[in-house]
C-alpha atoms as a PDB file:
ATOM      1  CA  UNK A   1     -16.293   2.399  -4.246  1.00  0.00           C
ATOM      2  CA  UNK A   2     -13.884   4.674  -3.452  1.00  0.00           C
ATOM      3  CA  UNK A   3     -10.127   3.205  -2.379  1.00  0.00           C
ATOM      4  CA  UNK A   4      -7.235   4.675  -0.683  1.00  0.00           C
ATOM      5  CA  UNK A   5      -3.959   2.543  -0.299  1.00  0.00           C
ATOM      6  CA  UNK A   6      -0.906   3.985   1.787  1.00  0.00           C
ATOM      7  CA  UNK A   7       2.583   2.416   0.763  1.00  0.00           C
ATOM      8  CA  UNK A   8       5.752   4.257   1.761  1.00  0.00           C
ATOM      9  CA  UNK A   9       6.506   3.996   5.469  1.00  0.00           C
ATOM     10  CA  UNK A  10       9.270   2.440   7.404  1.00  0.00           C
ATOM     11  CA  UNK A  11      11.949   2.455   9.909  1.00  0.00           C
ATOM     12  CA  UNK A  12      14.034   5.259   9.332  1.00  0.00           C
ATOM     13  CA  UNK A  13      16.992   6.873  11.115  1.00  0.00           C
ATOM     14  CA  UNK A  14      16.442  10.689  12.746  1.00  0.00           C
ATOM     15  CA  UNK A  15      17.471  12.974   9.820  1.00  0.00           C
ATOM     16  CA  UNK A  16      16.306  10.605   7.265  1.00  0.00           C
ATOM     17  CA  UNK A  17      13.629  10.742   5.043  1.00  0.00           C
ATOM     18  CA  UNK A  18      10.546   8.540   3.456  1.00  0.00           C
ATOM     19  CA  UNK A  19       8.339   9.301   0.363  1.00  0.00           C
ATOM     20  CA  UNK A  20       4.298   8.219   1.640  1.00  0.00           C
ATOM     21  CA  UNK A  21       1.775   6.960  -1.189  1.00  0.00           C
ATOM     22  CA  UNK A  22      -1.284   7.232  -1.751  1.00  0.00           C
ATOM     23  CA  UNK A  23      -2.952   5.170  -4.689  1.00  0.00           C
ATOM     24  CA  UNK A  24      -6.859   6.260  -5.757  1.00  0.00           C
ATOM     25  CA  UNK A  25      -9.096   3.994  -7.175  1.00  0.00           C
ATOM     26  CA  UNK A  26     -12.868   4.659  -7.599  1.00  0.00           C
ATOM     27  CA  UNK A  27     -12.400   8.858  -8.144  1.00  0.00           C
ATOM     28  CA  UNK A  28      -9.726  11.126  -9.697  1.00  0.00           C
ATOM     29  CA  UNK A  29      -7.457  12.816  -7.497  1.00  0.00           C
ATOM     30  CA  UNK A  30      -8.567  16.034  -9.188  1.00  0.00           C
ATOM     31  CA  UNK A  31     -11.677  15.160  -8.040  1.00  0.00           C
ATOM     32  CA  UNK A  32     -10.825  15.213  -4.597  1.00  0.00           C
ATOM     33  CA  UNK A  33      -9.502  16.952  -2.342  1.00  0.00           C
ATOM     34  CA  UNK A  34      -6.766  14.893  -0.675  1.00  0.00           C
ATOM     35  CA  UNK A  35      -4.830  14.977   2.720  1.00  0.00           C
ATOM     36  CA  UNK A  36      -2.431  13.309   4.834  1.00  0.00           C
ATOM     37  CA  UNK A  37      -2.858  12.964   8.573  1.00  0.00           C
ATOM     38  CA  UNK A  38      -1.044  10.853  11.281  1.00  0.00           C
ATOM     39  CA  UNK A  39      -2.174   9.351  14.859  1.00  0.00           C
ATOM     40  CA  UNK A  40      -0.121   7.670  17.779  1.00  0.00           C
ATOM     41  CA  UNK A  41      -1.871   5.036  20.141  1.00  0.00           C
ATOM     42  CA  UNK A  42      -3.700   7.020  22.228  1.00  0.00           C
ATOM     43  CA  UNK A  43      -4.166   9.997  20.609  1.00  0.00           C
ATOM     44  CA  UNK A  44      -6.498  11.955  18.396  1.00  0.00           C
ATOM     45  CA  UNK A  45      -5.925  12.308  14.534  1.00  0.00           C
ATOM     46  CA  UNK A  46      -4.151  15.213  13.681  1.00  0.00           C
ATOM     47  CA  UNK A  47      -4.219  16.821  10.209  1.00  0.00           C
ATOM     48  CA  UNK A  48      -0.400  16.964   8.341  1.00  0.00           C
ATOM     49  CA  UNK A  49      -1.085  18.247   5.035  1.00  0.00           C
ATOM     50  CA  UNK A  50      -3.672  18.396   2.335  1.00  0.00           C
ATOM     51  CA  UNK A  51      -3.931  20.024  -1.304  1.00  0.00           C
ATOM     52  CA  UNK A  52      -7.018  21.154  -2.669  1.00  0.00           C
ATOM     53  CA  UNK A  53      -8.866  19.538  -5.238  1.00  0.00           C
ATOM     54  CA  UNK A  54      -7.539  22.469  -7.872  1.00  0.00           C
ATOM     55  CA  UNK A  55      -4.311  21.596  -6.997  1.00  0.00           C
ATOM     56  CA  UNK A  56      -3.410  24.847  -6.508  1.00  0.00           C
ATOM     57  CA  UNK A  57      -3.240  25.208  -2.402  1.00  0.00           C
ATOM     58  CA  UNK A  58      -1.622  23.271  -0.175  1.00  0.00           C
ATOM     59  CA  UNK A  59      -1.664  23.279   3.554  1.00  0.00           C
ATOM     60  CA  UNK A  60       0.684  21.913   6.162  1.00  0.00           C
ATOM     61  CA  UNK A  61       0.565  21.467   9.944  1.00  0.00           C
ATOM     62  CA  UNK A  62       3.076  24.273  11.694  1.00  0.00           C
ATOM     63  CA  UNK A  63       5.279  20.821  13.009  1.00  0.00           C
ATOM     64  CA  UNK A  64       5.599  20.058   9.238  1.00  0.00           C
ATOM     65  CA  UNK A  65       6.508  23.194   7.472  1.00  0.00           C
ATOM     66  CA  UNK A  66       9.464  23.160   5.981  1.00  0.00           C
ATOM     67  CA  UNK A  67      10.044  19.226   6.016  1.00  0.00           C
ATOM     68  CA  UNK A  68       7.532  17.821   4.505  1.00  0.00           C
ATOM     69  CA  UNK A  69       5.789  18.747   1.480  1.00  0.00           C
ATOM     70  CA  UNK A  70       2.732  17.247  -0.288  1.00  0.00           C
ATOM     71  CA  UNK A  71       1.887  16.429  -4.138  1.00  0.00           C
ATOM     72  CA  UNK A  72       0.015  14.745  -6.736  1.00  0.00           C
ATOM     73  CA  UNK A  73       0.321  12.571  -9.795  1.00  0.00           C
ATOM     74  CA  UNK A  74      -3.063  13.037 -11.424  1.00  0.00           C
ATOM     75  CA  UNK A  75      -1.820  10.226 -14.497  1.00  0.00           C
ATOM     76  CA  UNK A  76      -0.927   7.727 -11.640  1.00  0.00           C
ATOM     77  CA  UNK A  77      -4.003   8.681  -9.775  1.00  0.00           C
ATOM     78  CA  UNK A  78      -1.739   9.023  -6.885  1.00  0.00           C
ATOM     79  CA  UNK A  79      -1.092  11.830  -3.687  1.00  0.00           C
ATOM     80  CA  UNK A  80       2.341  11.750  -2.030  1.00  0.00           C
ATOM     81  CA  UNK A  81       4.256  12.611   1.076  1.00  0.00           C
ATOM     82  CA  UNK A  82       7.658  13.839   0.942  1.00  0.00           C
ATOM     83  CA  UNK A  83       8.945  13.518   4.137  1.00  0.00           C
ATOM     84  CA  UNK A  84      12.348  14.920   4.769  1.00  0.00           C
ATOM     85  CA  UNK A  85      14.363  15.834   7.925  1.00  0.00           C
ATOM     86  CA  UNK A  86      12.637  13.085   9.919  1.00  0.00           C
ATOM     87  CA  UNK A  87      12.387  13.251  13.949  1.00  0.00           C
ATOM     88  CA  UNK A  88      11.657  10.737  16.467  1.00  0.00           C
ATOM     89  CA  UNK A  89       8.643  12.740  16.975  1.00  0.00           C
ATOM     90  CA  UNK A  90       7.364  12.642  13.826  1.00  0.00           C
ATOM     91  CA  UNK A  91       6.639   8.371  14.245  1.00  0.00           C
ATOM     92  CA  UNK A  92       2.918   7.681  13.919  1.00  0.00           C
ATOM     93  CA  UNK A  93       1.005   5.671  11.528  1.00  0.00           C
ATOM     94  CA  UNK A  94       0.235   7.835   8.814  1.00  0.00           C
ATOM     95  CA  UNK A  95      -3.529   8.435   7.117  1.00  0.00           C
ATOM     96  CA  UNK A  96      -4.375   9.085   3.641  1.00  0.00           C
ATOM     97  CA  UNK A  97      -8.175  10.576   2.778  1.00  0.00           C
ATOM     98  CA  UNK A  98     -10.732  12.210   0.274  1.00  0.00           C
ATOM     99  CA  UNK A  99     -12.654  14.799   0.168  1.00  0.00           C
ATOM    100  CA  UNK A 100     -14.792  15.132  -2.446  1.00  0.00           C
ATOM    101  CA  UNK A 101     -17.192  17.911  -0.484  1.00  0.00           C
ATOM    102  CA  UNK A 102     -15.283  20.565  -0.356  1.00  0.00           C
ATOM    103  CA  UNK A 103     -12.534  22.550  -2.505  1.00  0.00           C
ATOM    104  CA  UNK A 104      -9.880  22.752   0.187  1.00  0.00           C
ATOM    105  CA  UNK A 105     -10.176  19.421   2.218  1.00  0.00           C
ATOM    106  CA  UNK A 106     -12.539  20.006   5.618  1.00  0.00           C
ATOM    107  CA  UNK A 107     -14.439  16.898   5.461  1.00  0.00           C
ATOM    108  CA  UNK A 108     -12.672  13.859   4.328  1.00  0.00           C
ATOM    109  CA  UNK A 109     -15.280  10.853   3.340  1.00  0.00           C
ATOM    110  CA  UNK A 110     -12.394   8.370   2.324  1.00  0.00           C
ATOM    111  CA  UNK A 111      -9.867   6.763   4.339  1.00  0.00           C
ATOM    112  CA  UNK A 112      -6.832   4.892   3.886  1.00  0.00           C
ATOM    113  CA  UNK A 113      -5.935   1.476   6.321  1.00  0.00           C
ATOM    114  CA  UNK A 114      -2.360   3.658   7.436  1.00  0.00           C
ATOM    115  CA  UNK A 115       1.246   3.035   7.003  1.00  0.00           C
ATOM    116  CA  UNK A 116       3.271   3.140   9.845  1.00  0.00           C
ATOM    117  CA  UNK A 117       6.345   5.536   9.933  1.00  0.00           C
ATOM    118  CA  UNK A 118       9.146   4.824  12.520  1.00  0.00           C
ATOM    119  CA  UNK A 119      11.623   7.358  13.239  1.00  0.00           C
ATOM    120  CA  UNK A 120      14.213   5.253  15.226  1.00  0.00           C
ATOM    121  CA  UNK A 121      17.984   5.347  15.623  1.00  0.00           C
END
């Protein structure tokens, strides 16, 4: 059974910044690979970032660039979102999955319950 817990989010000030978790349990993140996504009540999902299961290639939403940056602890079995430079915009409760399909993260099996992020002053 594969489990994916967020830990991280917050109420944070416009400017600030939050570090997102994502613990694995039941694969290897270098099994995987692993992504970050975000949703607002009543809205679609939308991707943020994801890294491949290599390791090697990461991908970021344009809105993201820049800001934010994803990585990978493969001893603590753990994906993370650095989240700097924080806008009111960017509040959402925030997703962690798994892919363990494909090499680059297109179809995510595993989801996380979501942290929410708050970007408040």
């Amino acid at each position: 059974q594969v489990q994916l817990v967020e830990s991280g989010g917050g109420l944070v000030q416009p400017g600030g910044f939050l570090r997102l978790s994502c613990a694995v349990s039941g694969r290897t993140v270098s099994s995987c690979a692993m992504g970050w996504f975000r949703q607002t009540p009543g809205t679609d999902r939308e991707f943020v970032a994801a890294v491949s299961r290599s390791g090697g290639i990461k991908r970021y939403a344009n809105f993201v660039k820049g800001r934010f940056t994803i990585s990978r602890d493969t001893a603590k079995n753990t994906v993370y979102l650095q989240m700097n430079s924080l806008k009111p915009e960017d509040t959402a409760v925030y997703y962690c999955a798994a892919d363990e399909t494909t090499k680059l993260g297109s179809k995510y099996d595993y989801w996380g319950q979501g942290t929410q992020v708050t970007v408040s002053s």
